[in-house]
C-alpha atoms as a PDB file:
ATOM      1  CA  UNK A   1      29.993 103.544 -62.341  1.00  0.00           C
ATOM      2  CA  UNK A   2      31.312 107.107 -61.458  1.00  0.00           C
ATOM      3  CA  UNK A   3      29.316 110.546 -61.940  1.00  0.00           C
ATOM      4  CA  UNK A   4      32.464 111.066 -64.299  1.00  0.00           C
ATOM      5  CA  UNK A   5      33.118 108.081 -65.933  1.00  0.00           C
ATOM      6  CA  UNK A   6      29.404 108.341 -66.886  1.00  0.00           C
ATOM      7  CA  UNK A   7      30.073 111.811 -68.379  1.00  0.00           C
ATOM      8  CA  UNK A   8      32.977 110.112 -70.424  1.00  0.00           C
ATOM      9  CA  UNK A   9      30.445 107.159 -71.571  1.00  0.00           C
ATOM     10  CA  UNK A  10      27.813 109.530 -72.595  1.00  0.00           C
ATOM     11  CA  UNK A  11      30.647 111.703 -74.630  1.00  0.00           C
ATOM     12  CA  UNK A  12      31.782 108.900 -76.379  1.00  0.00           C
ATOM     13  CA  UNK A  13      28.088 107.443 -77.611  1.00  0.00           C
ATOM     14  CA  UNK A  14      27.695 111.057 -78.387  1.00  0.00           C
ATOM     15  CA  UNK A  15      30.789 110.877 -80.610  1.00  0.00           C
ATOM     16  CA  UNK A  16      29.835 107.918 -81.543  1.00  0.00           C
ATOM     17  CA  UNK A  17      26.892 108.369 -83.518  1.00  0.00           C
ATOM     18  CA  UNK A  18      27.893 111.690 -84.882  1.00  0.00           C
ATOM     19  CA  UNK A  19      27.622 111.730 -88.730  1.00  0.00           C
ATOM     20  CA  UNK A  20      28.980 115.229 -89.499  1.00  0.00           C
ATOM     21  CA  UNK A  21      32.787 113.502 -87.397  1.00  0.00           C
ATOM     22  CA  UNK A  22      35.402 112.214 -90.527  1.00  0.00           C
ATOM     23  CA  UNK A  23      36.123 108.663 -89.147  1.00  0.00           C
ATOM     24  CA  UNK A  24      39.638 108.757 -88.438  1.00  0.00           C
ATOM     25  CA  UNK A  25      39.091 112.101 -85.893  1.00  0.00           C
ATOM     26  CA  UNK A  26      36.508 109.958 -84.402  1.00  0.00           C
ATOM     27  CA  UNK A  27      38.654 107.082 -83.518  1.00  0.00           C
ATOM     28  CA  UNK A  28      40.845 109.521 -81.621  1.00  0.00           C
ATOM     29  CA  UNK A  29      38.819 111.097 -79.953  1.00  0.00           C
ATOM     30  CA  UNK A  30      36.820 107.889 -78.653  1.00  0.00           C
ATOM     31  CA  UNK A  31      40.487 106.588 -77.681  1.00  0.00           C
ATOM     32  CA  UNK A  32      41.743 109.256 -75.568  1.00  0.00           C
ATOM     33  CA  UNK A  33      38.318 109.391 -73.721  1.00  0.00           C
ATOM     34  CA  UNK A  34      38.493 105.878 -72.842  1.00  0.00           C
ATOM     35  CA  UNK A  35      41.713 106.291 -71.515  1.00  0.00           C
ATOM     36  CA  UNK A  36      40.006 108.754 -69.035  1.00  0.00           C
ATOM     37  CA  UNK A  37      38.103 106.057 -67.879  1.00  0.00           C
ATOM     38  CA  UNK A  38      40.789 104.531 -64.902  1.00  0.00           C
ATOM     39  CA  UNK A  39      41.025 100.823 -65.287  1.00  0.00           C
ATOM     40  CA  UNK A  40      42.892  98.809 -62.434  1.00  0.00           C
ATOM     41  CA  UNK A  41      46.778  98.363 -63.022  1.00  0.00           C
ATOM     42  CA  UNK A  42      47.623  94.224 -64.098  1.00  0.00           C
ATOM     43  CA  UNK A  43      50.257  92.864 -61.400  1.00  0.00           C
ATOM     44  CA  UNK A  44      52.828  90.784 -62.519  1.00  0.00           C
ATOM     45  CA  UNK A  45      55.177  88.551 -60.430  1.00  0.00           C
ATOM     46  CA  UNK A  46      58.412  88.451 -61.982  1.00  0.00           C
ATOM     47  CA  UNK A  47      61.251  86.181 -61.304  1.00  0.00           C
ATOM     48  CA  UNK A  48      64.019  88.584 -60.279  1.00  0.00           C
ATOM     49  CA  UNK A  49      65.109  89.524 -56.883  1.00  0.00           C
ATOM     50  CA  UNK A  50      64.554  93.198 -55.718  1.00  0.00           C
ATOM     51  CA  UNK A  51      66.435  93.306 -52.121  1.00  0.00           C
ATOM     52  CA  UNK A  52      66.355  90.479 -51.792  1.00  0.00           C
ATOM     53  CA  UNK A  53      62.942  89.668 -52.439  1.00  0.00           C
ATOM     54  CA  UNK A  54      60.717  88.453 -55.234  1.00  0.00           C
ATOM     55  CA  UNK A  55      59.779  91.351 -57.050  1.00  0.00           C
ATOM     56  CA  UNK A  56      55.740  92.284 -57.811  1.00  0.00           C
ATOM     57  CA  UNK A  57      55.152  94.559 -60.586  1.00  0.00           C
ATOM     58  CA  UNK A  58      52.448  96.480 -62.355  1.00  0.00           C
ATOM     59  CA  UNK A  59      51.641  97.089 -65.832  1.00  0.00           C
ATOM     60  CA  UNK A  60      49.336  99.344 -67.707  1.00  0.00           C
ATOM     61  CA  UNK A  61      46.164  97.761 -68.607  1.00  0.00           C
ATOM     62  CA  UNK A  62      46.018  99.384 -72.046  1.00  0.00           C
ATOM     63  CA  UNK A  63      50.049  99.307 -73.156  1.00  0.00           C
ATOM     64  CA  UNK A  64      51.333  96.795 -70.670  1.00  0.00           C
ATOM     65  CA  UNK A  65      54.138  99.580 -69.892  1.00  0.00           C
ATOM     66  CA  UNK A  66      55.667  98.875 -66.247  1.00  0.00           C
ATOM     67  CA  UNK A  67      54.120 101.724 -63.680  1.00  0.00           C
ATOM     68  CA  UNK A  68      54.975 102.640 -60.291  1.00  0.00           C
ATOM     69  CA  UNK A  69      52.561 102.069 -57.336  1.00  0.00           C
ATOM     70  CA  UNK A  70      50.595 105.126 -57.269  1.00  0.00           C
ATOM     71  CA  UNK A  71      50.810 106.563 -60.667  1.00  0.00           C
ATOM     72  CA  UNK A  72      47.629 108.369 -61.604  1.00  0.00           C
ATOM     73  CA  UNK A  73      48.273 107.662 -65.394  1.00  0.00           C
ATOM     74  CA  UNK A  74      50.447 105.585 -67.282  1.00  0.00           C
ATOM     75  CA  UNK A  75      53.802 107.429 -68.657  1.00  0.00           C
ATOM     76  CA  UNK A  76      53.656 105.698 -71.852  1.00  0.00           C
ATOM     77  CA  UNK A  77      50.012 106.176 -73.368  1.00  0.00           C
ATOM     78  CA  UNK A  78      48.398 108.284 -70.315  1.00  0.00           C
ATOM     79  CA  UNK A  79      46.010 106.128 -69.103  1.00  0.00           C
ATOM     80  CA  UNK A  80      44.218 106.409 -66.055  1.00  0.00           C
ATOM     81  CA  UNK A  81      44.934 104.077 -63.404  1.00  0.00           C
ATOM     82  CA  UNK A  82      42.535 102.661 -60.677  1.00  0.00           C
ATOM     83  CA  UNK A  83      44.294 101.411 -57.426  1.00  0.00           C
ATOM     84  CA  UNK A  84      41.213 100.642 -55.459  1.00  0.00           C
ATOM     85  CA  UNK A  85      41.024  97.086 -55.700  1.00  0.00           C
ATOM     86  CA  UNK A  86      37.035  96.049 -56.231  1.00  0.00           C
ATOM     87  CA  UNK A  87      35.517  93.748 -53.548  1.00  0.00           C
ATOM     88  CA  UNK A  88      34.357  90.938 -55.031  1.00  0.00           C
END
């Protein structure tokens, strides 16, 4: 784990057990952080020909909206994407 995506955990434990936060604005708030937090893309083979080629695509993690290679965040719900693919 990341120097920030360590920040972001600690923010949203903070948030987390807050009692003075109404409910709802917590929820929110905890959502958008964790959509700081890049996650890798989900790749998708599809059965349509792209020049003439089987196509690969990628979809966001969180709304499953199609993204480009490269995109830092998702265009739909702003996500953050992770391209690095993790050794296993």
């Amino acid at each position: 784990m990341n120097n920030q995506t360590e920040r972001i955990q600690n923010a949203i434990n903070h948030i987390k057990t807050a009692t003075d936060i109404d409910p709802w604005a917590m929820e929110i708030a905890v959502e958008a952080l964790e959509k700081q937090i890049p996650q890798e893309p989900v790749y998708v083979a599809e059965d349509r020909y792209v020049k003439n080629m089987y196509a690969m695509f990628t979809q966001c993690p969180s709304c499953g909206y199609e993204i480009a290679p490269g995109d830092v965040f998702c265009l739909m719900c702003g996500q953050a994407i992770d391209w690095r693919k993790e050794d296993d």
